[in-house]
C-alpha atoms as a PDB file:
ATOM      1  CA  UNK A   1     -30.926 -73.704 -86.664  1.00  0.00           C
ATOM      2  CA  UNK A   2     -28.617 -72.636 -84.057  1.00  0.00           C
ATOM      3  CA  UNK A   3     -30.598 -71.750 -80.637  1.00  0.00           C
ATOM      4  CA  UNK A   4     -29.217 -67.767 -80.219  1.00  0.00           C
ATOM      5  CA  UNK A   5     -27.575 -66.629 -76.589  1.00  0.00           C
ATOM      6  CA  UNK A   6     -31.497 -65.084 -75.524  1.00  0.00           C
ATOM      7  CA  UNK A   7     -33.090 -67.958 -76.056  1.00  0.00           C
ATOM      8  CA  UNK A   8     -30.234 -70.588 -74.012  1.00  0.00           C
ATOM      9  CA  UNK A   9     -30.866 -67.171 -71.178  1.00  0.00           C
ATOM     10  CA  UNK A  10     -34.424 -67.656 -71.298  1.00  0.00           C
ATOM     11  CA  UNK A  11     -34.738 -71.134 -71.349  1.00  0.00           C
ATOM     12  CA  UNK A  12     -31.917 -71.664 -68.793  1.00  0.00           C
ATOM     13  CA  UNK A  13     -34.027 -69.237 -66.101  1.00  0.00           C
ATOM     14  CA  UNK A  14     -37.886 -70.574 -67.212  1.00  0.00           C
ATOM     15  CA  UNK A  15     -36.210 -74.060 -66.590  1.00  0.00           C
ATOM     16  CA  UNK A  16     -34.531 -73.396 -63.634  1.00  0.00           C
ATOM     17  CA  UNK A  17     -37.229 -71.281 -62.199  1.00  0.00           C
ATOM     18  CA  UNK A  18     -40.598 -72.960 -62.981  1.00  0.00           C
ATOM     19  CA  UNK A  19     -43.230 -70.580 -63.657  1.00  0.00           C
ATOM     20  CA  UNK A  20     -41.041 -67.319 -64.179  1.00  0.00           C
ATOM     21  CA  UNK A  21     -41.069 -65.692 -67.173  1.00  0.00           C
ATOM     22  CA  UNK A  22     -38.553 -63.563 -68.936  1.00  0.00           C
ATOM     23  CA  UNK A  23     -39.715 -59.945 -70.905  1.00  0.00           C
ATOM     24  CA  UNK A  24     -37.512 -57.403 -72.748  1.00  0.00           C
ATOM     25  CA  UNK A  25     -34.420 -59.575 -73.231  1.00  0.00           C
ATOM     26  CA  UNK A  26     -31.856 -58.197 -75.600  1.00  0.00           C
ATOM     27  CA  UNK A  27     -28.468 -55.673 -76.331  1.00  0.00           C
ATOM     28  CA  UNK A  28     -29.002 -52.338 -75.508  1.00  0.00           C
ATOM     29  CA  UNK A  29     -26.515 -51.191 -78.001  1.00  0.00           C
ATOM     30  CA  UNK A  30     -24.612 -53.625 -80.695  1.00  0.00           C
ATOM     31  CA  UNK A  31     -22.196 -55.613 -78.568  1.00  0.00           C
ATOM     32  CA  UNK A  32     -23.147 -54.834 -75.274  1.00  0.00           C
ATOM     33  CA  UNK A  33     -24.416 -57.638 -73.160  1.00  0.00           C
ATOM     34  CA  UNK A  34     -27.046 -58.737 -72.743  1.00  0.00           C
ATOM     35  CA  UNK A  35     -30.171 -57.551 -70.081  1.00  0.00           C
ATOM     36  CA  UNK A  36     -33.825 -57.718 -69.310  1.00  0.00           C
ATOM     37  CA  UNK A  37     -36.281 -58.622 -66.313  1.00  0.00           C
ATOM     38  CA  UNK A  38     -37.080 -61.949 -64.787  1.00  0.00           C
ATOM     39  CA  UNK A  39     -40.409 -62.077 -63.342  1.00  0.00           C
ATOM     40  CA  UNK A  40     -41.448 -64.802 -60.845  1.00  0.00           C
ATOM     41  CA  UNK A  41     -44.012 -64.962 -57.841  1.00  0.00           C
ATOM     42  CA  UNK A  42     -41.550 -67.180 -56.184  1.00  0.00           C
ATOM     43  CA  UNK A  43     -39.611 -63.509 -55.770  1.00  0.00           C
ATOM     44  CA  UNK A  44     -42.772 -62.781 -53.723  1.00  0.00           C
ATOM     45  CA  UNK A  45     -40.913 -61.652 -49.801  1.00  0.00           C
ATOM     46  CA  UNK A  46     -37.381 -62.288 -51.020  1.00  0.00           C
ATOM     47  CA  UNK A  47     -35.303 -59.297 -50.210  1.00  0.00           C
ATOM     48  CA  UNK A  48     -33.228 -58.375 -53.701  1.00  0.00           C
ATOM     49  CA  UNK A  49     -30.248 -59.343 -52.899  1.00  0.00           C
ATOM     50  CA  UNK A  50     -30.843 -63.099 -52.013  1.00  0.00           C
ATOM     51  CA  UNK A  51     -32.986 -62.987 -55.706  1.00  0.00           C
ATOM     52  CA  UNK A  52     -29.690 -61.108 -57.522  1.00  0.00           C
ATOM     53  CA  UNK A  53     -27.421 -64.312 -56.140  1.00  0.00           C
ATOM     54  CA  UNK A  54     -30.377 -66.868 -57.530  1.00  0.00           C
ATOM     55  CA  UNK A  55     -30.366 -65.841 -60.851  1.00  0.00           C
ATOM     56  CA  UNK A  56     -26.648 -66.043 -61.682  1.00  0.00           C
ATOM     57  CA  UNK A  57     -26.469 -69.595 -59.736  1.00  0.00           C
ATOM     58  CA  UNK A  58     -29.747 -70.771 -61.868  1.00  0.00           C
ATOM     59  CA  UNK A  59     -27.918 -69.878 -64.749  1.00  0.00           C
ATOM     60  CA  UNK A  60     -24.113 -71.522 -64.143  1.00  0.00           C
ATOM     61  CA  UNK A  61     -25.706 -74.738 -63.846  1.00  0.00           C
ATOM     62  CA  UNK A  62     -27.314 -74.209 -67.284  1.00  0.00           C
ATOM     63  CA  UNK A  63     -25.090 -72.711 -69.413  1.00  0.00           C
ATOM     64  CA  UNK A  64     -21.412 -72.207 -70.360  1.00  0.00           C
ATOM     65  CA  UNK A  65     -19.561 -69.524 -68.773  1.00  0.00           C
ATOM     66  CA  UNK A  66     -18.727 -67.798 -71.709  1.00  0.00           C
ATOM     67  CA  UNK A  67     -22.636 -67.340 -72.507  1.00  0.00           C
ATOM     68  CA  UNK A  68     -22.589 -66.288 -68.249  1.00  0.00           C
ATOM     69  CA  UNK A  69     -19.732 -64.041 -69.227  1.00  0.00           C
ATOM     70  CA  UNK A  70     -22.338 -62.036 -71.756  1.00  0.00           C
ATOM     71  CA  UNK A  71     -25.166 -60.814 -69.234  1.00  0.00           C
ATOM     72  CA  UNK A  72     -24.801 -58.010 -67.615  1.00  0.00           C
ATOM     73  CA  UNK A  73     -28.285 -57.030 -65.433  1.00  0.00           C
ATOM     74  CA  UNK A  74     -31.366 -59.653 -65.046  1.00  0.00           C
ATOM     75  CA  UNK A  75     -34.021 -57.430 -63.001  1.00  0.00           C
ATOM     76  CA  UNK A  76     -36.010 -59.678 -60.945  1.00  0.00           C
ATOM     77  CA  UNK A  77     -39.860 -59.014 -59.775  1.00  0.00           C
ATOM     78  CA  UNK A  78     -42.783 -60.532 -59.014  1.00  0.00           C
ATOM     79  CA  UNK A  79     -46.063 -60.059 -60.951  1.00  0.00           C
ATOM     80  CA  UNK A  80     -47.084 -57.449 -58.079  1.00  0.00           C
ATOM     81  CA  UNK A  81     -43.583 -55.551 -58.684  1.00  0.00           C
ATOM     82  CA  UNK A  82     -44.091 -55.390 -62.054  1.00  0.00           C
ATOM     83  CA  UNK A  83     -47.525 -54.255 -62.511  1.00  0.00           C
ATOM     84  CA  UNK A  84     -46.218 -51.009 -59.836  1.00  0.00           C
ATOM     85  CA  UNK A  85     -44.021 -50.379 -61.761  1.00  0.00           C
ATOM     86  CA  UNK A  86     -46.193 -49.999 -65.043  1.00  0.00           C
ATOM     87  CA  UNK A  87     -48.331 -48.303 -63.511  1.00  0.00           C
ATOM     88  CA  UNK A  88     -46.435 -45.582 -62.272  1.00  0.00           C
END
């Protein structure tokens, strides 16, 4: 069976960033592209800029640009980050 456009996404970032997990990928609405949050201790004291410009260069060397074309937002946080924000 055909691997679907999360699971090239996912693979493409766990691949390219070893250790990171991906959580909540998917289409808010039908159509829309595609989001979710990246999370990766190697984030840990990388301001969020420098981590927005990783993610999108991680991902052109993986897949085609018409897969690149369908992602809109790819939070990234570290394991810290993410348990803050749960908890609030």
């Amino acid at each position: 069976m055909a691997e679907g456009l999360e699971e090239r996404i996912t693979g493409a970032l766990t691949r390219g960033l070893p250790g990171s997990r991906v959580e909540d990928l998917g289409r808010a609405t039908p159509g829309s592209r595609v989001g979710g949050t990246l999370v990766w201790d190697g984030f840990e004291g990388v301001d969020q800029l420098t981590r927005q410009r990783r993610v999108p260069e991680v991902l052109a060397t993986r897949l085609r640009a018409d897969d690149v074309r369908q992602i809109s937002l790819i939070l990234t946080v570290t394991e810290d980050e993410l348990d803050g924000i749960l908890a609030d």
